[in-house]
C-alpha atoms as a PDB file:
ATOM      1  CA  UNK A   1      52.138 -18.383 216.918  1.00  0.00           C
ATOM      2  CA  UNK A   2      50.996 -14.981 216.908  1.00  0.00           C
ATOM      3  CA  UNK A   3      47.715 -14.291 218.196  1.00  0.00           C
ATOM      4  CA  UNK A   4      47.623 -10.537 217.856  1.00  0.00           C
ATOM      5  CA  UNK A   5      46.377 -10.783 214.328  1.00  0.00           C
ATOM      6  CA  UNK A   6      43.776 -13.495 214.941  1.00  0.00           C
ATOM      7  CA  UNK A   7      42.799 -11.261 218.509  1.00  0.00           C
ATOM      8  CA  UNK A   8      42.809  -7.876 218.179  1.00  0.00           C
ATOM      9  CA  UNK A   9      40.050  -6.897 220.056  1.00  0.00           C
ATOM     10  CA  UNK A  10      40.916  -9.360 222.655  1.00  0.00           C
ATOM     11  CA  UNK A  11      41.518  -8.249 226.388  1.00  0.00           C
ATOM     12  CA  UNK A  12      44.715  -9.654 228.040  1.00  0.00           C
ATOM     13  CA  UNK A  13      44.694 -11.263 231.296  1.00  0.00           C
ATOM     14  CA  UNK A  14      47.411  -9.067 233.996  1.00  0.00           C
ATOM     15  CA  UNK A  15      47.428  -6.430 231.283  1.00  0.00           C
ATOM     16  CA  UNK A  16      47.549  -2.554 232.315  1.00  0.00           C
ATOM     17  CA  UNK A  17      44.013  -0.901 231.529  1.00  0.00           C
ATOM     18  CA  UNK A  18      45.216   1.766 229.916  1.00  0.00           C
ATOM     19  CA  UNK A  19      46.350  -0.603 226.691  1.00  0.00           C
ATOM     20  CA  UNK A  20      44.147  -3.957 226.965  1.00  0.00           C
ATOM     21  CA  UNK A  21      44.586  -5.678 223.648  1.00  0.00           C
ATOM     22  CA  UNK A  22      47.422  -7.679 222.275  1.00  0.00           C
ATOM     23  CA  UNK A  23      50.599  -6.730 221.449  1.00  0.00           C
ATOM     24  CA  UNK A  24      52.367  -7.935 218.252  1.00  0.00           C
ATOM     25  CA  UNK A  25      55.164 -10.297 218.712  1.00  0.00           C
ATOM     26  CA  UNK A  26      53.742 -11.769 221.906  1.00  0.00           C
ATOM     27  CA  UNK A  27      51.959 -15.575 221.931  1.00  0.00           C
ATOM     28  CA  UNK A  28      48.474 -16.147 223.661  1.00  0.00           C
ATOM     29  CA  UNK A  29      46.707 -18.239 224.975  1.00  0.00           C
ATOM     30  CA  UNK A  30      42.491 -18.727 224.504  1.00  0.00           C
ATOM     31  CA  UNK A  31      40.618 -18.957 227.655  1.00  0.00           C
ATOM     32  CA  UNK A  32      37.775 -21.033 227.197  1.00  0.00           C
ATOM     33  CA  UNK A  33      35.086 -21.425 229.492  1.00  0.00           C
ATOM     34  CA  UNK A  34      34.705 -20.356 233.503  1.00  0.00           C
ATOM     35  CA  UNK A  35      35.129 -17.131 234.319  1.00  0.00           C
ATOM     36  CA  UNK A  36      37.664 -15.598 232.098  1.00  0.00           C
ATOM     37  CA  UNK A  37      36.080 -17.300 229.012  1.00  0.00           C
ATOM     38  CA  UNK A  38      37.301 -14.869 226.021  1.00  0.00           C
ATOM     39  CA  UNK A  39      40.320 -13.274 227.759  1.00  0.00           C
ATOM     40  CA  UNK A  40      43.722 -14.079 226.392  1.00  0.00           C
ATOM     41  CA  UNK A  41      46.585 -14.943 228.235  1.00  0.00           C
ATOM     42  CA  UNK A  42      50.399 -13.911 227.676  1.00  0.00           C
ATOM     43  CA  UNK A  43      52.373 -17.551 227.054  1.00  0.00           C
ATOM     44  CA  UNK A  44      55.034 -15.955 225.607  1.00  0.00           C
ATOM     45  CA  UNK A  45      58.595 -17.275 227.048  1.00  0.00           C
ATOM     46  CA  UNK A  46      56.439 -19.950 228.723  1.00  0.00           C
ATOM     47  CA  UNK A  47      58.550 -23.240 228.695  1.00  0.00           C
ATOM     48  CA  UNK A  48      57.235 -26.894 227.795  1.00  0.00           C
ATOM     49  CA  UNK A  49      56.563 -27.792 231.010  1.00  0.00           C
ATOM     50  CA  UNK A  50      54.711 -24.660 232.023  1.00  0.00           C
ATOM     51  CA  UNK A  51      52.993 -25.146 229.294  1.00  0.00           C
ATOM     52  CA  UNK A  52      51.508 -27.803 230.136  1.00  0.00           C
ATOM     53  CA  UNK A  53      51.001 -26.960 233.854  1.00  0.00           C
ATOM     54  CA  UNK A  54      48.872 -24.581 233.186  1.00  0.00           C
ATOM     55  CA  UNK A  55      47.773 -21.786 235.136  1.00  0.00           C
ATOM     56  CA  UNK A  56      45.515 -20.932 238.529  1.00  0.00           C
ATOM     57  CA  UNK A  57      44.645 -17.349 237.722  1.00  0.00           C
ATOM     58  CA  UNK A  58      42.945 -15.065 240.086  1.00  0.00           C
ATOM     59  CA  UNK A  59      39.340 -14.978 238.968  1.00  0.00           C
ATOM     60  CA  UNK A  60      36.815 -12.244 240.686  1.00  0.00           C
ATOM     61  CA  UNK A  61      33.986 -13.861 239.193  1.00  0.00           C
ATOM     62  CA  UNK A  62      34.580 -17.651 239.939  1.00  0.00           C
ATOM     63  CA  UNK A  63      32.730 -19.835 242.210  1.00  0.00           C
ATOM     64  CA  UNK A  64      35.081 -18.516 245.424  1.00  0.00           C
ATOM     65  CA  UNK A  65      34.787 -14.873 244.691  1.00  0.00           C
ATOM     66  CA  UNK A  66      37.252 -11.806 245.239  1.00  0.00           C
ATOM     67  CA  UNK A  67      40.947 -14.239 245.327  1.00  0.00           C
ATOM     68  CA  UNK A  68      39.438 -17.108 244.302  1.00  0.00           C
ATOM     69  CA  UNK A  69      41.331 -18.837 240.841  1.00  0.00           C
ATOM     70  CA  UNK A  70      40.032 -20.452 237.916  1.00  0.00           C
ATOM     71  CA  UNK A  71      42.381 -23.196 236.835  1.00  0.00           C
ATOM     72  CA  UNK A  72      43.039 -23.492 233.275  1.00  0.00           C
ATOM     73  CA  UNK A  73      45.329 -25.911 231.159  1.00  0.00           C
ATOM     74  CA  UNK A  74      46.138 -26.471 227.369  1.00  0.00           C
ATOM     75  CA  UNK A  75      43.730 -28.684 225.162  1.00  0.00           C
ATOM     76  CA  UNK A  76      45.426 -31.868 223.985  1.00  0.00           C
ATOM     77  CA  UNK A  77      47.471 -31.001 220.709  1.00  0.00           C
ATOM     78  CA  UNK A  78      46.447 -27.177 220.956  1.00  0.00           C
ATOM     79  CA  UNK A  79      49.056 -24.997 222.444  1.00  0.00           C
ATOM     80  CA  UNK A  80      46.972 -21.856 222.358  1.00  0.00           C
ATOM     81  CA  UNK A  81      43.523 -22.940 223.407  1.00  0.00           C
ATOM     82  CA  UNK A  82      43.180 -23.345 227.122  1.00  0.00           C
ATOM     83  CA  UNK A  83      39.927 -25.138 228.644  1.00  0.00           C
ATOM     84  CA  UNK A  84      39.020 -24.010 232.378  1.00  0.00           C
ATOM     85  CA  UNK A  85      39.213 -27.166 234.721  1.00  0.00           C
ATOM     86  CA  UNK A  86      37.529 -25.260 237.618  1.00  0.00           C
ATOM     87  CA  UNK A  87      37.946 -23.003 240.375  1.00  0.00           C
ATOM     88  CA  UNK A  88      40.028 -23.393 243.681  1.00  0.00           C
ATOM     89  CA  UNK A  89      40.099 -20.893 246.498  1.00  0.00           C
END
């Protein structure tokens, strides 16, 4: 699915600065919760299993500070909406 559309004020996690919003064509992910509630992430190209993984991303703001991650990981039956699980250092 698209997210651009549903997103387009949205800021993208790893994205340059200079052009922070989606980009048409690409899939997202939801971050809900901890601290990157709100900010989208770029699944596109992701496979199943990655998927379903999930990501640690480097989180300034979580409970371990500058290099600390948030973990985050797909809601059941919801490809695009990812709940944060917590933080790790």
């Amino acid at each position: 699915m698209d997210r651009g559309d549903e997103f387009p004020e949205g800021r993208v996690y790893g994205q340059d600065h200079s052009r922070p919003g989606p980009v048409p064509g690409r899939d997202y992910a939801d971050l809900i919760g901890g601290p990157l509630d709100g900010v989208l992430l770029d699944i596109t190209g992701w496979t199943a299993q990655e998927l379903q993984a999930g990501a640690a991303l480097i989180a300034e703001a979580g409970h371990y500070g500058a290099g600390g991650r948030a973990r985050y990981g797909p809601r059941p039956g919801e490809r695009n909406r990812w709940d944060w699980a917590g933080d790790t250092p």
